[in-house]
PDB file of N, CA and C in Angstrom:
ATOM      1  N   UNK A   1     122.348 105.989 125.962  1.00  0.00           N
ATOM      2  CA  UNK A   1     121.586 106.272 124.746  1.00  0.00           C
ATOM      3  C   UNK A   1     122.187 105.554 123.537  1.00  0.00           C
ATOM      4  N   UNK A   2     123.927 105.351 123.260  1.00  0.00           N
ATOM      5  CA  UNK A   2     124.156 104.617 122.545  1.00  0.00           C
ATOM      6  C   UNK A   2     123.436 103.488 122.339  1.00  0.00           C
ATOM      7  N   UNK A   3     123.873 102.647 123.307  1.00  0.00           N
ATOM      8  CA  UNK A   3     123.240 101.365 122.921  1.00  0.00           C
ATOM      9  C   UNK A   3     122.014 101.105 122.520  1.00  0.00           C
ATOM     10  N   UNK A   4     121.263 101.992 122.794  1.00  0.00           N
ATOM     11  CA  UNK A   4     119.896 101.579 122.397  1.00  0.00           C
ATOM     12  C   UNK A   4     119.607 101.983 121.029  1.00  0.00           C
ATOM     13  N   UNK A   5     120.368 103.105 120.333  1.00  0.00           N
ATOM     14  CA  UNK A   5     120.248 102.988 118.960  1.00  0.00           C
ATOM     15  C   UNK A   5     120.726 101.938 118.350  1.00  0.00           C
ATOM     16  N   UNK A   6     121.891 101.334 118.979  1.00  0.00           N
ATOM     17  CA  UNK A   6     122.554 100.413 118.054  1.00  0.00           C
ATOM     18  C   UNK A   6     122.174  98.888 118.255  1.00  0.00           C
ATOM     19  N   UNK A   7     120.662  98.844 119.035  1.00  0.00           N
ATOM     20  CA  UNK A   7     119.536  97.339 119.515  1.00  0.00           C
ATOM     21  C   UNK A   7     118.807  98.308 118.084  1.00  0.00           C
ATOM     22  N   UNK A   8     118.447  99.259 118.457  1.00  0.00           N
ATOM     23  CA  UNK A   8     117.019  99.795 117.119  1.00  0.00           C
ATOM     24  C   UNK A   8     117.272  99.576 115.664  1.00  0.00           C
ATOM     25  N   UNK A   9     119.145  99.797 115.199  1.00  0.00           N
ATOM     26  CA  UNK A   9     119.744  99.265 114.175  1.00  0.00           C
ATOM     27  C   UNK A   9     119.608  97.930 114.132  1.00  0.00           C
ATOM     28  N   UNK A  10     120.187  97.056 115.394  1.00  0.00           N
ATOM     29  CA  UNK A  10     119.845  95.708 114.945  1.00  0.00           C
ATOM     30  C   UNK A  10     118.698  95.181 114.234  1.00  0.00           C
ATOM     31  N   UNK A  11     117.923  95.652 114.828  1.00  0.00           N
ATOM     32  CA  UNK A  11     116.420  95.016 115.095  1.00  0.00           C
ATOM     33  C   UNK A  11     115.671  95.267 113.482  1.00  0.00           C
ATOM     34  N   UNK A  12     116.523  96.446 112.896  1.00  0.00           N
ATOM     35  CA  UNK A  12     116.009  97.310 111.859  1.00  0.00           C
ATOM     36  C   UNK A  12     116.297  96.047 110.481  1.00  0.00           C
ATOM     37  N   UNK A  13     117.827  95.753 110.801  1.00  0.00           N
ATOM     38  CA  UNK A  13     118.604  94.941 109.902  1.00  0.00           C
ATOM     39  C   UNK A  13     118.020  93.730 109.903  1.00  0.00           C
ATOM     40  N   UNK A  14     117.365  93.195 111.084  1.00  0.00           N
ATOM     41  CA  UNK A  14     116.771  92.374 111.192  1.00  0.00           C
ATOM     42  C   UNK A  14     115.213  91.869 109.965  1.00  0.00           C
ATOM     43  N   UNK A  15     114.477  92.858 110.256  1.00  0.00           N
ATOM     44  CA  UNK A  15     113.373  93.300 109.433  1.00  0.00           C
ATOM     45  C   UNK A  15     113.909  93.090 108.334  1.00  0.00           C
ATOM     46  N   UNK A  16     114.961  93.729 107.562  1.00  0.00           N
ATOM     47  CA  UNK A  16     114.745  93.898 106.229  1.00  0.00           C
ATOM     48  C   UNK A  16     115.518  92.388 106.128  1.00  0.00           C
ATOM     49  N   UNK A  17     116.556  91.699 106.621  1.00  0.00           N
ATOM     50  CA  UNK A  17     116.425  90.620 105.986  1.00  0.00           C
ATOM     51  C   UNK A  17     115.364  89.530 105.801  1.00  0.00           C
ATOM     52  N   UNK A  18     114.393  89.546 106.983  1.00  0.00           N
ATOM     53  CA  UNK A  18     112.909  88.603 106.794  1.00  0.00           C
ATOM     54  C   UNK A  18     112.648  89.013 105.453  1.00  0.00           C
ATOM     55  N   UNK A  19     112.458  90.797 105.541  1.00  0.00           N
ATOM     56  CA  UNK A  19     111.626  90.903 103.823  1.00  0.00           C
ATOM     57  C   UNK A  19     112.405  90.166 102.955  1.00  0.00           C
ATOM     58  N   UNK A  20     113.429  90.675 103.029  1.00  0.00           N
ATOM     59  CA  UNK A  20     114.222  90.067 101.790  1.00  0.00           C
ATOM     60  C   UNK A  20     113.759  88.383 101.930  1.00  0.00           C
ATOM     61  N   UNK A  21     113.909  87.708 102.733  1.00  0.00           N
ATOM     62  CA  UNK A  21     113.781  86.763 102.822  1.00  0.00           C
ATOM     63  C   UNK A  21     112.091  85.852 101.984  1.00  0.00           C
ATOM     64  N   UNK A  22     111.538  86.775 102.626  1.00  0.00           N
ATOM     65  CA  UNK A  22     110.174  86.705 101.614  1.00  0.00           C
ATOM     66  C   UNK A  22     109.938  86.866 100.285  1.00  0.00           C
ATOM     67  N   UNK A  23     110.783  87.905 100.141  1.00  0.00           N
ATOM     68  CA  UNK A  23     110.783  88.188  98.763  1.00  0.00           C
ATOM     69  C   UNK A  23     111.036  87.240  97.968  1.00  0.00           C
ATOM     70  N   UNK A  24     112.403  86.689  98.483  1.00  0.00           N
ATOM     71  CA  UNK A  24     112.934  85.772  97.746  1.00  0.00           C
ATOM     72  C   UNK A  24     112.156  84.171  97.319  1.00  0.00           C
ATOM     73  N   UNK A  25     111.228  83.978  98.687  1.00  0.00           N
ATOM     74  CA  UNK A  25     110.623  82.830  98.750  1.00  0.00           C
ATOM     75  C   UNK A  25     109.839  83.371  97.592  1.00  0.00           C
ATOM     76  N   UNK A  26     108.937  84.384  97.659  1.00  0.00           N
ATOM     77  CA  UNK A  26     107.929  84.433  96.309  1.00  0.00           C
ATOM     78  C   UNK A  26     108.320  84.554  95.024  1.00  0.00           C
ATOM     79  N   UNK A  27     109.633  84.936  95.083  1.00  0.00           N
ATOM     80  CA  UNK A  27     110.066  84.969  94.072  1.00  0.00           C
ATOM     81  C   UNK A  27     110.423  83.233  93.676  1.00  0.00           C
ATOM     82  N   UNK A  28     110.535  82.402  94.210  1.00  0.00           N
ATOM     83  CA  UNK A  28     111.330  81.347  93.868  1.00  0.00           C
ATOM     84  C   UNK A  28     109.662  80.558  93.485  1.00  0.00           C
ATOM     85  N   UNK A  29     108.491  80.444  94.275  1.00  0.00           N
ATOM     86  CA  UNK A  29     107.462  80.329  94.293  1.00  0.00           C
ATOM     87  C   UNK A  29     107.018  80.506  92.547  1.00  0.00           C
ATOM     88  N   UNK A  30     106.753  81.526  92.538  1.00  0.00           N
ATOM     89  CA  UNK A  30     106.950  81.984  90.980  1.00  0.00           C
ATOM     90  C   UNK A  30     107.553  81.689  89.752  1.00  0.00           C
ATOM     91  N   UNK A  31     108.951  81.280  90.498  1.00  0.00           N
ATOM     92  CA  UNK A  31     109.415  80.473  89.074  1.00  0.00           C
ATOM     93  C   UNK A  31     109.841  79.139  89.351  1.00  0.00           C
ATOM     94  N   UNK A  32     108.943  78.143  90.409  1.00  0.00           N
ATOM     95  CA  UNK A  32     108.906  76.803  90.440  1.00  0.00           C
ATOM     96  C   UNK A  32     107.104  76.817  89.487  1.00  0.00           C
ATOM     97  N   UNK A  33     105.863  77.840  89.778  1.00  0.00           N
ATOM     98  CA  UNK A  33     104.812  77.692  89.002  1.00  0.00           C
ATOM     99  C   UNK A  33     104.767  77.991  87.462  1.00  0.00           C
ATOM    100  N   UNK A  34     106.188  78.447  87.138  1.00  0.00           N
ATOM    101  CA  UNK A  34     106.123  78.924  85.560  1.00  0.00           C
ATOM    102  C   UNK A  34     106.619  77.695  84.785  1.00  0.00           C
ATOM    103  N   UNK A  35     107.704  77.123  85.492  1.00  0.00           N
ATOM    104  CA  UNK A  35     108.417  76.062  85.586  1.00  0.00           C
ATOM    105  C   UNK A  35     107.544  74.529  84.959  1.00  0.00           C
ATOM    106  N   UNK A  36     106.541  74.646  86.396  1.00  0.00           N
ATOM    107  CA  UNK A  36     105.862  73.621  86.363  1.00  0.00           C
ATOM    108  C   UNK A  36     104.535  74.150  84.757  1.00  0.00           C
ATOM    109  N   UNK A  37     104.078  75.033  84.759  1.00  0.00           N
ATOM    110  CA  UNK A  37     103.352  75.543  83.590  1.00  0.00           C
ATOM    111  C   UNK A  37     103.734  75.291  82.518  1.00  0.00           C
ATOM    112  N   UNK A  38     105.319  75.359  82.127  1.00  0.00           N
ATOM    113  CA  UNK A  38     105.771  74.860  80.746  1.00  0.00           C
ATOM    114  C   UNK A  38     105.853  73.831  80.201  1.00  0.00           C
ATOM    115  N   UNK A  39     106.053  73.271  81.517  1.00  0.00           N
ATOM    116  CA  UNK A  39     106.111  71.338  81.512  1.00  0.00           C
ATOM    117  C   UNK A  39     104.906  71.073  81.274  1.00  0.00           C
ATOM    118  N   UNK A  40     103.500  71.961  81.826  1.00  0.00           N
ATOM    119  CA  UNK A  40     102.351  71.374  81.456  1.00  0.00           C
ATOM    120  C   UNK A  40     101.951  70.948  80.043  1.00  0.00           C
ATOM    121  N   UNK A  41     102.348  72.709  79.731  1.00  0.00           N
ATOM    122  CA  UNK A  41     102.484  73.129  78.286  1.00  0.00           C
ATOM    123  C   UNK A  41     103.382  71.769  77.558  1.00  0.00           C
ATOM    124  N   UNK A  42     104.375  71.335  77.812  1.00  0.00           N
ATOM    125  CA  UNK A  42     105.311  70.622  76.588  1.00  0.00           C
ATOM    126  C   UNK A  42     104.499  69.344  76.654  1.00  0.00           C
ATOM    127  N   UNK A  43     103.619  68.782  77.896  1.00  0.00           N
ATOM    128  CA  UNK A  43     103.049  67.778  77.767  1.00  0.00           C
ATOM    129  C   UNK A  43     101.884  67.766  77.106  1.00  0.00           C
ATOM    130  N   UNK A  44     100.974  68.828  77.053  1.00  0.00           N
ATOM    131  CA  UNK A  44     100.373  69.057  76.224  1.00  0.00           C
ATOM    132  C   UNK A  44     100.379  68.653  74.890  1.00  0.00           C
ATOM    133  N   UNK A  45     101.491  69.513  74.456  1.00  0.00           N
ATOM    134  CA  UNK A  45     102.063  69.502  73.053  1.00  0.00           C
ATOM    135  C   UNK A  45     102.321  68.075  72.475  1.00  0.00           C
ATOM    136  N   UNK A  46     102.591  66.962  73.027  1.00  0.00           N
ATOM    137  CA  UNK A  46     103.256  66.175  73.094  1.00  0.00           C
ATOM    138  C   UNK A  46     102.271  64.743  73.276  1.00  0.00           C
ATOM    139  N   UNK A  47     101.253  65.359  73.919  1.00  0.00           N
ATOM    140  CA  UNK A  47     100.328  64.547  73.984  1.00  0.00           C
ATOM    141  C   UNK A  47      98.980  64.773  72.641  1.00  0.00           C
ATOM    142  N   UNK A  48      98.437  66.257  72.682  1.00  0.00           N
ATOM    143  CA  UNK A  48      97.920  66.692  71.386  1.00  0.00           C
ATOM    144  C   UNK A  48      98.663  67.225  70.649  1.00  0.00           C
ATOM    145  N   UNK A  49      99.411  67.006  69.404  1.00  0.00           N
ATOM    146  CA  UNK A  49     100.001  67.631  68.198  1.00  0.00           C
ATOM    147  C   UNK A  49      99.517  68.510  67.793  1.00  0.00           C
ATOM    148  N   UNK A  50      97.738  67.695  67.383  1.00  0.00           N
ATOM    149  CA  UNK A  50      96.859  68.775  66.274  1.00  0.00           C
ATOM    150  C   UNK A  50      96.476  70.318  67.182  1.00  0.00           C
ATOM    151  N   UNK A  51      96.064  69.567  68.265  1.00  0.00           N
ATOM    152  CA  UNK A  51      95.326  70.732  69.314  1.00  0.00           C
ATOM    153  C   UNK A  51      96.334  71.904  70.007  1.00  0.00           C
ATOM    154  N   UNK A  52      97.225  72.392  68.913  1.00  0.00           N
ATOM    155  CA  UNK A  52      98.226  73.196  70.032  1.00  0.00           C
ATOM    156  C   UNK A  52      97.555  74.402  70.211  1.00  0.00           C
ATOM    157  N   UNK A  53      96.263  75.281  69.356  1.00  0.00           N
ATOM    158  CA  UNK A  53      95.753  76.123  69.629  1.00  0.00           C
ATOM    159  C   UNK A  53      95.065  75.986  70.825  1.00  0.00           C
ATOM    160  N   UNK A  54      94.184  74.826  71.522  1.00  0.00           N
ATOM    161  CA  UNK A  54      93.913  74.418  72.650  1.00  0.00           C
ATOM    162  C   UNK A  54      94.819  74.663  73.909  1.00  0.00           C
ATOM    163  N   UNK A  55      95.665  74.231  74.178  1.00  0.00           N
ATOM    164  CA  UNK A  55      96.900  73.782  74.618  1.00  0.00           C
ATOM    165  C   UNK A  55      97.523  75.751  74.869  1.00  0.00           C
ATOM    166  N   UNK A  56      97.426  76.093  74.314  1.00  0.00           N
ATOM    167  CA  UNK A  56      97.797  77.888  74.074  1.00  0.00           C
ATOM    168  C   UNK A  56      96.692  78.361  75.000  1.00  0.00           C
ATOM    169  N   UNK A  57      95.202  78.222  74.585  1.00  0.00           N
ATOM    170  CA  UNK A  57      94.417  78.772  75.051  1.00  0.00           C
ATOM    171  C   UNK A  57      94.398  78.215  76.481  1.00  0.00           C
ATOM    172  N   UNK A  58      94.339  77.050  76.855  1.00  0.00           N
ATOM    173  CA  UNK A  58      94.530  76.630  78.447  1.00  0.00           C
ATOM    174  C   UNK A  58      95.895  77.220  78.895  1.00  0.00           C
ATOM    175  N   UNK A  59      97.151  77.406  78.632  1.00  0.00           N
ATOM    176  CA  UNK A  59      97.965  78.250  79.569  1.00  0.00           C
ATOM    177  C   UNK A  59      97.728  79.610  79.224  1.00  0.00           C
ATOM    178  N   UNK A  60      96.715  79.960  78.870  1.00  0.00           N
ATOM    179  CA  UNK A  60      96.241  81.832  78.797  1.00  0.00           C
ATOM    180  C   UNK A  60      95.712  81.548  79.913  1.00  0.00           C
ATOM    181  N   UNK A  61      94.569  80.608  79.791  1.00  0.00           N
ATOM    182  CA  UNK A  61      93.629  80.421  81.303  1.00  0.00           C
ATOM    183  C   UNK A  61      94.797  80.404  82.364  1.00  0.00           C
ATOM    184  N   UNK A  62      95.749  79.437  82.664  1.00  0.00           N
ATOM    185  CA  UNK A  62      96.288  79.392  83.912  1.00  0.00           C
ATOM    186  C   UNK A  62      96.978  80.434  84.154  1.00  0.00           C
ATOM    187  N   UNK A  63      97.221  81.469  83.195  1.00  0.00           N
ATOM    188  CA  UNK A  63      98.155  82.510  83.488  1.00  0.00           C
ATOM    189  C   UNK A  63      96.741  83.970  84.362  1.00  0.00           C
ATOM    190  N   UNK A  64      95.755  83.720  83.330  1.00  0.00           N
ATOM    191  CA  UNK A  64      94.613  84.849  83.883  1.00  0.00           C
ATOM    192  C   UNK A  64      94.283  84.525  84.951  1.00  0.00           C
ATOM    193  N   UNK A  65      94.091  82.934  85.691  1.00  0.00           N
ATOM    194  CA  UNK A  65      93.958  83.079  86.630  1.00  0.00           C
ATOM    195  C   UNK A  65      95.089  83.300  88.022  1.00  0.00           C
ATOM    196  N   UNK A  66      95.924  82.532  87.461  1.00  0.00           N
ATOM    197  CA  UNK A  66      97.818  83.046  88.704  1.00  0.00           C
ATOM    198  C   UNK A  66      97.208  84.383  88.556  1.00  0.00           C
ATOM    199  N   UNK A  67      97.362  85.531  87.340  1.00  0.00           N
ATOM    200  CA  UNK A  67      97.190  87.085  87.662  1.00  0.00           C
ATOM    201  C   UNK A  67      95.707  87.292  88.590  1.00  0.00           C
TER     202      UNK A  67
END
């Protein structure tokens, strides 16, 4: 009976590092797209001066739609 709890522990430890493992990917996911969003944003800026209210209002859009 031992052993087989201590395969059900493995197996358990197992699981939660995949999650974790996922987690982490979405998490990293997330802040390579915020990443890349700001850069959009600074090119924006950089490209229109006058239009930064534009430029604001398009990363509202990309953010309403990521949510």
């Amino acid at each position: 009976m031992a052993p087989r709890i201590c395969m059900l522990k493995r197996i358990n430890s197992n699981n939660n590092k995949l999650v974790l493992f996922h987690n982490n990917y979405s998490l990293r996911a997330l802040l390579f797209l915020s990443r890349l969003m700001s850069l959009l944003m600074f090119i924006l800026i950089l490209v229109f001066p006058n239009s930064l209210m534009v430029s604001l209002e398009f990363l509202m859009l990309l953010v309403e739609v990521l949510i």
